[in-house]
N, C-alpha and C. Protein backbone atom coordinates (compact mmCIF):
# COMPACT_ATOMS: atom_id res chain seq x y z
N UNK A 1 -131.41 20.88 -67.40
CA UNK A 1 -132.39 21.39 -68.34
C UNK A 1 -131.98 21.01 -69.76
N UNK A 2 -132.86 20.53 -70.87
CA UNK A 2 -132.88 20.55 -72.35
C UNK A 2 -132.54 21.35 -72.88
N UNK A 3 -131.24 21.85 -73.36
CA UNK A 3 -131.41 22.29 -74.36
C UNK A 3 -132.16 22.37 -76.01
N UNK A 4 -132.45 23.45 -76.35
CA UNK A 4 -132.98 23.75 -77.86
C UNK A 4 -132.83 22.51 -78.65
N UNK A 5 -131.59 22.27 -78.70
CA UNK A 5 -131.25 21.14 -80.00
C UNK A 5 -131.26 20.34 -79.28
N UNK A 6 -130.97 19.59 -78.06
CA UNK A 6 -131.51 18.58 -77.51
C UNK A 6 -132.91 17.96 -77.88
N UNK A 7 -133.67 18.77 -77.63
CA UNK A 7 -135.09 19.09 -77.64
C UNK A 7 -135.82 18.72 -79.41
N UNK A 8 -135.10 19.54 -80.12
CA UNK A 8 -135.26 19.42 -82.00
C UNK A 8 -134.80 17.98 -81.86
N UNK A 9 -133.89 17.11 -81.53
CA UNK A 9 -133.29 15.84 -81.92
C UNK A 9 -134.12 15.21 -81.82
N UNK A 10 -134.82 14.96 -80.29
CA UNK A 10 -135.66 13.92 -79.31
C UNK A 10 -136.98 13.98 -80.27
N UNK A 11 -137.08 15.31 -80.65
CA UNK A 11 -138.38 15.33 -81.68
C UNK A 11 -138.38 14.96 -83.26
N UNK A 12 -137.27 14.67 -83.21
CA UNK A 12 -136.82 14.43 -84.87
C UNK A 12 -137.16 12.85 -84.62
N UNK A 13 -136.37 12.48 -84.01
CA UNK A 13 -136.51 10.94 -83.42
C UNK A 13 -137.68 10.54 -83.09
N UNK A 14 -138.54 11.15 -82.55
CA UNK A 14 -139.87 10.81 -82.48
C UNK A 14 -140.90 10.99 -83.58
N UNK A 15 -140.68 12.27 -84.67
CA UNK A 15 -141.23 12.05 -85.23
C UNK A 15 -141.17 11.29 -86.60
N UNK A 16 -139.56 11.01 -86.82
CA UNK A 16 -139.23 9.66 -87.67
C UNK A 16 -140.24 8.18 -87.27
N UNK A 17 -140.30 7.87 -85.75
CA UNK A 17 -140.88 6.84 -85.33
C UNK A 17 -142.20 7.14 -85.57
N UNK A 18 -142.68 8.05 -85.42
CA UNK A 18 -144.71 7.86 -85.51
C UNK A 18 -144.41 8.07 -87.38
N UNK A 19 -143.92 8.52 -87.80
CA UNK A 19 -144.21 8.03 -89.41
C UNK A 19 -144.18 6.71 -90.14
N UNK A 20 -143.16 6.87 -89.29
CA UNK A 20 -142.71 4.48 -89.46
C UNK A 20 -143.49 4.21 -89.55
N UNK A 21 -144.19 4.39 -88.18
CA UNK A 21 -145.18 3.37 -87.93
C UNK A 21 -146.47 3.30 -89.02
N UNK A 22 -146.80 4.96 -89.41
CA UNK A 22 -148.13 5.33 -90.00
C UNK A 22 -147.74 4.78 -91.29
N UNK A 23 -146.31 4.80 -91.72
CA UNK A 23 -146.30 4.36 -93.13
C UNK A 23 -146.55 2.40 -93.16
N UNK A 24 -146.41 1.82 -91.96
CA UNK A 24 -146.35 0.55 -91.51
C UNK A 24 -147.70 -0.37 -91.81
N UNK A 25 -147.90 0.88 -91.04
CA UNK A 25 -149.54 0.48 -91.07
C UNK A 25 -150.64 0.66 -92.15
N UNK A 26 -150.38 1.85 -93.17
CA UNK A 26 -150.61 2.23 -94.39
C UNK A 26 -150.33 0.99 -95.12
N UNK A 27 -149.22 0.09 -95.17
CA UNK A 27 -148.97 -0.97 -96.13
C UNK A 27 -150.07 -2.32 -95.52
N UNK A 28 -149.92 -2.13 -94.22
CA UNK A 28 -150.99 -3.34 -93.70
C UNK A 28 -151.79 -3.64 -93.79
N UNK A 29 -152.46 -1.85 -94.51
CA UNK A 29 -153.89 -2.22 -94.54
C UNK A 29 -153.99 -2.21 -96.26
N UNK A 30 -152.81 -1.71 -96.85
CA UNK A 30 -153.14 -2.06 -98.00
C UNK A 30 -153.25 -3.38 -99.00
N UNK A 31 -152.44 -4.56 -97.30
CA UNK A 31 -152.24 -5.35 -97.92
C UNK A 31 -153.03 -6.58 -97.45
N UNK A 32 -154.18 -6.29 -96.73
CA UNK A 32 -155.26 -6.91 -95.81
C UNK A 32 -156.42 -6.47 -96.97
N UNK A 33 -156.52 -5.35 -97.57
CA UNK A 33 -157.84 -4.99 -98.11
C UNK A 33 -157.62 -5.81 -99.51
N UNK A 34 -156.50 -5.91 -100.11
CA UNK A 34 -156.06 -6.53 -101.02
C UNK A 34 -156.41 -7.84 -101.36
N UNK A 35 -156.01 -8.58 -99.77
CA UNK A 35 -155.81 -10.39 -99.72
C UNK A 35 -157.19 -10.73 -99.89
N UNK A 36 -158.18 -9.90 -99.02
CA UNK A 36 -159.45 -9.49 -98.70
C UNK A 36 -160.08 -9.89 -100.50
N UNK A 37 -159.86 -8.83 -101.36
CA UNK A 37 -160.30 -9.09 -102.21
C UNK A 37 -161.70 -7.76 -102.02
N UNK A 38 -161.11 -6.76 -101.25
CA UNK A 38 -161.74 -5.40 -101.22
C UNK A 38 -161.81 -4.91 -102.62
N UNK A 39 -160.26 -4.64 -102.68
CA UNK A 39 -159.52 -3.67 -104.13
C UNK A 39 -158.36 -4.59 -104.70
N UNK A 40 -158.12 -4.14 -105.71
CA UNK A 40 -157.34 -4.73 -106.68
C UNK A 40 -156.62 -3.63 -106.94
N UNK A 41 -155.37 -3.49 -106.27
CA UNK A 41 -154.48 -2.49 -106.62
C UNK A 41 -153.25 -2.26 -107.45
N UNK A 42 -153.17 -3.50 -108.27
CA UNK A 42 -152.59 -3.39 -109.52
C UNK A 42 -153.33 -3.21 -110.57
N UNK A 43 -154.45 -2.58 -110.38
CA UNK A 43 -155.35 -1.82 -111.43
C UNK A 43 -154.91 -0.26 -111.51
N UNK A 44 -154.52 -0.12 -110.50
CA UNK A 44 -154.67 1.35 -110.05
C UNK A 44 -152.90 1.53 -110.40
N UNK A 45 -152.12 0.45 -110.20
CA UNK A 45 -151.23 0.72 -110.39
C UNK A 45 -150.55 0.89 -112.00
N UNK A 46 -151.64 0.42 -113.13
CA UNK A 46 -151.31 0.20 -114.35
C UNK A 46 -152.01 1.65 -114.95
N UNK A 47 -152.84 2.05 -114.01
CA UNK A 47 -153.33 3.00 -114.48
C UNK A 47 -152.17 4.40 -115.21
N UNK A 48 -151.54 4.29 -114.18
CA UNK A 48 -150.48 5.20 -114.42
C UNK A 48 -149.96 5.37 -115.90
N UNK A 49 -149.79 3.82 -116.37
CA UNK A 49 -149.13 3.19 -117.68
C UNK A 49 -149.97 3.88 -118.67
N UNK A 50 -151.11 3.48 -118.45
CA UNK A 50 -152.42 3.82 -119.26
C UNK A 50 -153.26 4.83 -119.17
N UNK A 51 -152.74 6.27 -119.23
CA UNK A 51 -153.28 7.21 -118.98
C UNK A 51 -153.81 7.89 -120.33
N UNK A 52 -154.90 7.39 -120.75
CA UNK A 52 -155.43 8.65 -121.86
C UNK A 52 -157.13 8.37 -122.14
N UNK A 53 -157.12 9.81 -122.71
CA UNK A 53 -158.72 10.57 -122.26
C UNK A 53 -159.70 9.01 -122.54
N UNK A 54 -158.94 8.09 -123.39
CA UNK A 54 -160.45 7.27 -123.88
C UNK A 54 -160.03 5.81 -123.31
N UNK A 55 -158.80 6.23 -122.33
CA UNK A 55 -159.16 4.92 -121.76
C UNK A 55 -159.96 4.20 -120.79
N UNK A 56 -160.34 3.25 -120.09
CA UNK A 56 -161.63 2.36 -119.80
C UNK A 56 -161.21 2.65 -118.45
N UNK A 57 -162.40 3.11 -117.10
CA UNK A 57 -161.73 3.26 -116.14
C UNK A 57 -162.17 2.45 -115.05
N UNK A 58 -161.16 2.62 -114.09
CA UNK A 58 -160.56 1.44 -113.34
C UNK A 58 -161.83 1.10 -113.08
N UNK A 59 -162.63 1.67 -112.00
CA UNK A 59 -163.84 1.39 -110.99
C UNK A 59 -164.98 1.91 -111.92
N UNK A 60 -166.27 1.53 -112.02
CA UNK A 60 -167.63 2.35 -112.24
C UNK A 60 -167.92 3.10 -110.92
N UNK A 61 -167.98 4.19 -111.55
CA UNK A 61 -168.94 5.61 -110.49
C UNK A 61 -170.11 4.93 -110.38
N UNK A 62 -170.65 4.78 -109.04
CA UNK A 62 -171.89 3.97 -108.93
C UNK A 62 -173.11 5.51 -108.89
N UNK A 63 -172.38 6.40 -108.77
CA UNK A 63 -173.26 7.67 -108.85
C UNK A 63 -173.47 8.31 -110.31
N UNK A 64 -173.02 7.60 -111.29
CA UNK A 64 -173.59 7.90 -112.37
C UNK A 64 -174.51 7.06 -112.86
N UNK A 65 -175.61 7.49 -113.82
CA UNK A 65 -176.50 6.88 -113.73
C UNK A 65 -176.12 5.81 -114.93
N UNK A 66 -176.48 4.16 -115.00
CA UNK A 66 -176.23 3.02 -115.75
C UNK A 66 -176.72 3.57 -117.25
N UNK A 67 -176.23 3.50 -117.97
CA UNK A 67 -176.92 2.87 -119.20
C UNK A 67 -177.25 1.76 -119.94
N UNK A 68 -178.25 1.57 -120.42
CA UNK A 68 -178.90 0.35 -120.73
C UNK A 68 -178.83 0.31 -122.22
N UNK A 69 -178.45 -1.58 -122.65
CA UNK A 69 -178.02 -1.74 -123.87
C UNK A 69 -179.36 -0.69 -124.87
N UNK A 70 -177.96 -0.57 -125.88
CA UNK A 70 -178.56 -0.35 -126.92
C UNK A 70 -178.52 1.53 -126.68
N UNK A 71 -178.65 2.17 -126.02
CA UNK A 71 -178.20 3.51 -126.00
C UNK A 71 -176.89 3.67 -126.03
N UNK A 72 -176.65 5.19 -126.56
CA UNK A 72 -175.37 5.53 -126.41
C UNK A 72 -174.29 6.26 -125.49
């Protein structure tokens, strides 16, 4: 029979491995949507740099409504 901490290890170990993987796969796809030419994620990454109220942002909200030249 398993002991307790037997049992905590086998699960530690397993759950180190399914994170691997999820973090694995997290980069794969970040780096497929990328090559892709989905997103541009050194936008997002400068953002950080450039954080203030009046700066220009990354993406347009397509749910806000456009404004057209000449308004403000």
């Amino acid at each position: 029979m398993i002991s307790l901490v037997d049992a905590q290890g086998y699960a530690k170990i397993i759950m180190t491995v399914v994170l691997v993987i999820i973090l694995y796969g997290y980069i794969l796809h970040l780096y497929r949507s990328e090559k892709k030419g989905e997103r541009d994620y050194e936008k997002y990454g400068k953002m950080a740099l450039d954080d203030d109220i009046t700066s220009v942002p990354v993406e347009k909200n397509p749910n806000l409504p456009q404004k057209k030249e000449g308004e403000k």
